[in-house]
C-alpha atoms as a PDB file:
ATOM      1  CA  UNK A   1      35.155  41.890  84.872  1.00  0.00           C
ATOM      2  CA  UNK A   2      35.583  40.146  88.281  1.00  0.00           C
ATOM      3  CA  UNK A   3      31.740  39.104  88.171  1.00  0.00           C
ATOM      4  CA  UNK A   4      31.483  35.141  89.777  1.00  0.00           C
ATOM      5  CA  UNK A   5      29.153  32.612  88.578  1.00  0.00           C
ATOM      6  CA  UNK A   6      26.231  31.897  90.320  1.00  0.00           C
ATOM      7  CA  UNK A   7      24.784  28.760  90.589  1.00  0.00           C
ATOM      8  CA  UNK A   8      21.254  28.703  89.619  1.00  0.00           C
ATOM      9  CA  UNK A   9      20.705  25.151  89.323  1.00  0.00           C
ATOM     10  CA  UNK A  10      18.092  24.013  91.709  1.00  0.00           C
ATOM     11  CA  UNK A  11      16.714  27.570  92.035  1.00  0.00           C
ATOM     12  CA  UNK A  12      13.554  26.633  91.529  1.00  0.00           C
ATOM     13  CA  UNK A  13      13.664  23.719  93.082  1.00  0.00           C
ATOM     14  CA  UNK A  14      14.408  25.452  96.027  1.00  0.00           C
ATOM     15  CA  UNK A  15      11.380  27.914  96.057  1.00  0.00           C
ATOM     16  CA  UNK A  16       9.005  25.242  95.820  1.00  0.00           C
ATOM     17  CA  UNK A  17      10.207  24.326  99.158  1.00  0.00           C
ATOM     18  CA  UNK A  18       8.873  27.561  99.966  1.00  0.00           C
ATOM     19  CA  UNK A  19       5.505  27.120  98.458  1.00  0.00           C
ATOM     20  CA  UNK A  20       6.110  28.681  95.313  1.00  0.00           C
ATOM     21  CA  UNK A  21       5.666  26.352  92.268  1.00  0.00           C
ATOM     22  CA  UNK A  22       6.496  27.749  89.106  1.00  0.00           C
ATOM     23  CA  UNK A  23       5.297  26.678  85.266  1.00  0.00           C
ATOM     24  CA  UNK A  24       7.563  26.200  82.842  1.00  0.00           C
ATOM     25  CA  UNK A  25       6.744  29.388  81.397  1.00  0.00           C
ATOM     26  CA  UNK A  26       7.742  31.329  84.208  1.00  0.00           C
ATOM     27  CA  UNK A  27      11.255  29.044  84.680  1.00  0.00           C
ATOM     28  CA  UNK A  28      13.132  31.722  82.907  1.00  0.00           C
ATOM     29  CA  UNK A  29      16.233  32.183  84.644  1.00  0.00           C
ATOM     30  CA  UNK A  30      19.091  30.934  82.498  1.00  0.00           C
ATOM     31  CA  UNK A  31      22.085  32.123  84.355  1.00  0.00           C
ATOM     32  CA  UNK A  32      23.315  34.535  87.075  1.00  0.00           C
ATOM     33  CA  UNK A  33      27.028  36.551  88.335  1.00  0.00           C
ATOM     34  CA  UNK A  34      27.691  38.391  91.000  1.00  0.00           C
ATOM     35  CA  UNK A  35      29.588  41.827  90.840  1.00  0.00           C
ATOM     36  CA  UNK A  36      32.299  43.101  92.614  1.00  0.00           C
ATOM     37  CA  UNK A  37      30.194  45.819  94.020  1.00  0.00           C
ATOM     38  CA  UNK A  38      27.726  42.842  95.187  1.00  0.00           C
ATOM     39  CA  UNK A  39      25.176  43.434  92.608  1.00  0.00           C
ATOM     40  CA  UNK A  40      23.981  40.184  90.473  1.00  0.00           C
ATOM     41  CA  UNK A  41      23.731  40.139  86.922  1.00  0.00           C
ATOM     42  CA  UNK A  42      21.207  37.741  85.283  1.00  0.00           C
ATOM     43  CA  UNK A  43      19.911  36.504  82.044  1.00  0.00           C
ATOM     44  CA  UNK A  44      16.333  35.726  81.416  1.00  0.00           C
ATOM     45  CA  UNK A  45      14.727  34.221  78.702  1.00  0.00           C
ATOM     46  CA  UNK A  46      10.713  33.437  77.330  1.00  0.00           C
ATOM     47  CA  UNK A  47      10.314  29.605  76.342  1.00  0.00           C
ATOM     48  CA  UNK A  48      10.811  29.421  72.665  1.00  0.00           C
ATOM     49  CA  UNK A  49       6.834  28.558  72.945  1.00  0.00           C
ATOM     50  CA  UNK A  50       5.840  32.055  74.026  1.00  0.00           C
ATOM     51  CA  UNK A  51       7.992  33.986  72.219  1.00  0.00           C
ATOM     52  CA  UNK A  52       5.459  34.422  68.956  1.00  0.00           C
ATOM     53  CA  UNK A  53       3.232  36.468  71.591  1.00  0.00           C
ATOM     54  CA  UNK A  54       6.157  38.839  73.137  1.00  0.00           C
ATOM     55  CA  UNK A  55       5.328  41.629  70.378  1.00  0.00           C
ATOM     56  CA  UNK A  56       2.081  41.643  71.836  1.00  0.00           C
ATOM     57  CA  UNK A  57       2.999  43.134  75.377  1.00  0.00           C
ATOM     58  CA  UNK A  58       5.689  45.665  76.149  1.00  0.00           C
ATOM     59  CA  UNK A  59       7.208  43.020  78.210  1.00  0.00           C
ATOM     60  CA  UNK A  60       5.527  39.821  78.003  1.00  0.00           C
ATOM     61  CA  UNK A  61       4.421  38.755  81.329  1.00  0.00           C
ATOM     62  CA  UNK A  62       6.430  35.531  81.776  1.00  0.00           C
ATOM     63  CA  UNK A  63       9.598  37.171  80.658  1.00  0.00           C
ATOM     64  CA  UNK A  64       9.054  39.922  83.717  1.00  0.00           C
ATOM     65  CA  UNK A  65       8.272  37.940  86.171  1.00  0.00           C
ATOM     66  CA  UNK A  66      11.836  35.537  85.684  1.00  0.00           C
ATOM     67  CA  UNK A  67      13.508  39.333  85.899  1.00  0.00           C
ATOM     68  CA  UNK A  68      12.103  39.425  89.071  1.00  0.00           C
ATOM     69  CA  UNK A  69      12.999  36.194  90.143  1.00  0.00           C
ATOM     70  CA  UNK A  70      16.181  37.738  89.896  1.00  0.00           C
ATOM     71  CA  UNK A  71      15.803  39.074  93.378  1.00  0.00           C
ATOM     72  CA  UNK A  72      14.723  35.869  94.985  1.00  0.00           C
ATOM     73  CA  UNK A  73      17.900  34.043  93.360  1.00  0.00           C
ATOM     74  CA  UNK A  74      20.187  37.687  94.919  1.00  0.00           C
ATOM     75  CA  UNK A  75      17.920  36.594  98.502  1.00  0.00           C
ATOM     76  CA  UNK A  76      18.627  33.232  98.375  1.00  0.00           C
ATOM     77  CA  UNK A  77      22.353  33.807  97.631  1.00  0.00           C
ATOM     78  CA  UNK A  78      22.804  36.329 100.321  1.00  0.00           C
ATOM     79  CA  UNK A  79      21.132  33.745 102.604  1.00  0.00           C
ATOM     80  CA  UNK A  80      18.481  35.883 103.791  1.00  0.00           C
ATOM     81  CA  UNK A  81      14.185  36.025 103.836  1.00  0.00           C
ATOM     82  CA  UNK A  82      14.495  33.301 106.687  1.00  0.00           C
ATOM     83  CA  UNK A  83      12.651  30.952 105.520  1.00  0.00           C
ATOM     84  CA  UNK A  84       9.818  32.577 102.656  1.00  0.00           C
ATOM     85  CA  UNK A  85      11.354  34.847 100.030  1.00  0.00           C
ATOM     86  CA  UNK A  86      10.517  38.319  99.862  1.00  0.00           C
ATOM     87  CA  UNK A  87       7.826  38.770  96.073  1.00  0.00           C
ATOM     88  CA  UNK A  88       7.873  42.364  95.023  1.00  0.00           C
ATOM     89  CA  UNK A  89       5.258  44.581  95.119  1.00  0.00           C
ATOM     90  CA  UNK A  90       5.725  47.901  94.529  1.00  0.00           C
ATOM     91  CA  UNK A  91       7.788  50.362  91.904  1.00  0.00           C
ATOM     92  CA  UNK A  92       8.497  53.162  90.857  1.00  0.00           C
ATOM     93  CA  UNK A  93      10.460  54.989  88.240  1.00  0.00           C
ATOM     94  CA  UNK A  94       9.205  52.214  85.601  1.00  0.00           C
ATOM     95  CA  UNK A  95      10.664  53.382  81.884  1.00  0.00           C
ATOM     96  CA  UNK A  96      10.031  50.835  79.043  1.00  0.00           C
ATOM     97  CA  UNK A  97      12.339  51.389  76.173  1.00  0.00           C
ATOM     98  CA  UNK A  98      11.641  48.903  73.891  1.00  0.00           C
ATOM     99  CA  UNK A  99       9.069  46.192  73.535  1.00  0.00           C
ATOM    100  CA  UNK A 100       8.413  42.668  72.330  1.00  0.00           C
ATOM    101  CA  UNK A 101      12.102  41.313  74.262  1.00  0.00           C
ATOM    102  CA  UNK A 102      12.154  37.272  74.085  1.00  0.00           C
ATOM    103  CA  UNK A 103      15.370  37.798  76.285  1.00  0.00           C
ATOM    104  CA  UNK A 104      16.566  40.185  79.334  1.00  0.00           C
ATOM    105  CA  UNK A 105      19.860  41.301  80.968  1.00  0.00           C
ATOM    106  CA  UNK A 106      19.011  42.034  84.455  1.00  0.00           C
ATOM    107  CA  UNK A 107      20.936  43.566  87.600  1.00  0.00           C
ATOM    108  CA  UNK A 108      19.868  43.652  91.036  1.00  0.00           C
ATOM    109  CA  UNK A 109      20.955  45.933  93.615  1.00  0.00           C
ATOM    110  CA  UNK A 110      20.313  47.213  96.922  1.00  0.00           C
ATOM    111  CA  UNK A 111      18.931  44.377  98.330  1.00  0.00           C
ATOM    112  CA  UNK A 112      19.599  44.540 101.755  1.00  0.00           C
ATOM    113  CA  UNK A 113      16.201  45.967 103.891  1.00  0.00           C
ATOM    114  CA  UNK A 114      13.306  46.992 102.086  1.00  0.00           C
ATOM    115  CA  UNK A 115      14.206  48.006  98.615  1.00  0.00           C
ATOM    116  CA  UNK A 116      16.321  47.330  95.942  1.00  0.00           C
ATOM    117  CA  UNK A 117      16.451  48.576  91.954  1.00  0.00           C
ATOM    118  CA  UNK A 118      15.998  45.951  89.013  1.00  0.00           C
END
């Protein structure tokens, strides 16, 4: 309730201008909003090709990796990095629930400084 669209056409588009050229596989970001509270909410999704293999990780690596895009797009919309995007490389208080996902609901916050939560 409230949430805007975000655009995410020509996301990745725009992060190969910054050097970072992703595969099809990993293009999994389908569509993004952003809260009231300034969170953004995201939907990711494995290529229909990959999704025989998702049962065989507890989330299959391609599918992960577009939830994490998630903070690049919530970067890129806040208009900050200055000029390369900011990869993440550290967590903590990791819980997997459920396994084998061919799709994900995501939500970034926090993203101002240092740290955020996905």
């Amino acid at each position: 309730m409230g949430a805007r669209v975000v655009d995410v056409e020509g996301f990745y588009e725009g992060l190969v201008g910054c050097g970072y050229g992703y595969g099809v596989a990993f293009r999994g970001l389908r569509g993004a909003w952003r809260g009231v509270g300034g969170e953004l909410f995201a939907e990711v999704v494995l290529p229909e090709e990959l999704c025989g293999d998702a049962g065989r990780f507890g989330v299959h690596p391609a599918l992960f990796d577009a939830a994490l895009q998630v903070s690049l797009l919530d970067e890129q919309e806040r208009g900050g990095g200055g000029g390369l995007p900011r990869l993440v490389f550290a967590f903590r208080g990791v819980r997997l629930l459920a396994s084998g996902a061919t799709s994900l609901r995501v939500c970034v916050s926090g993203g101002d400084g240092d740290g955020g939560a996905v």
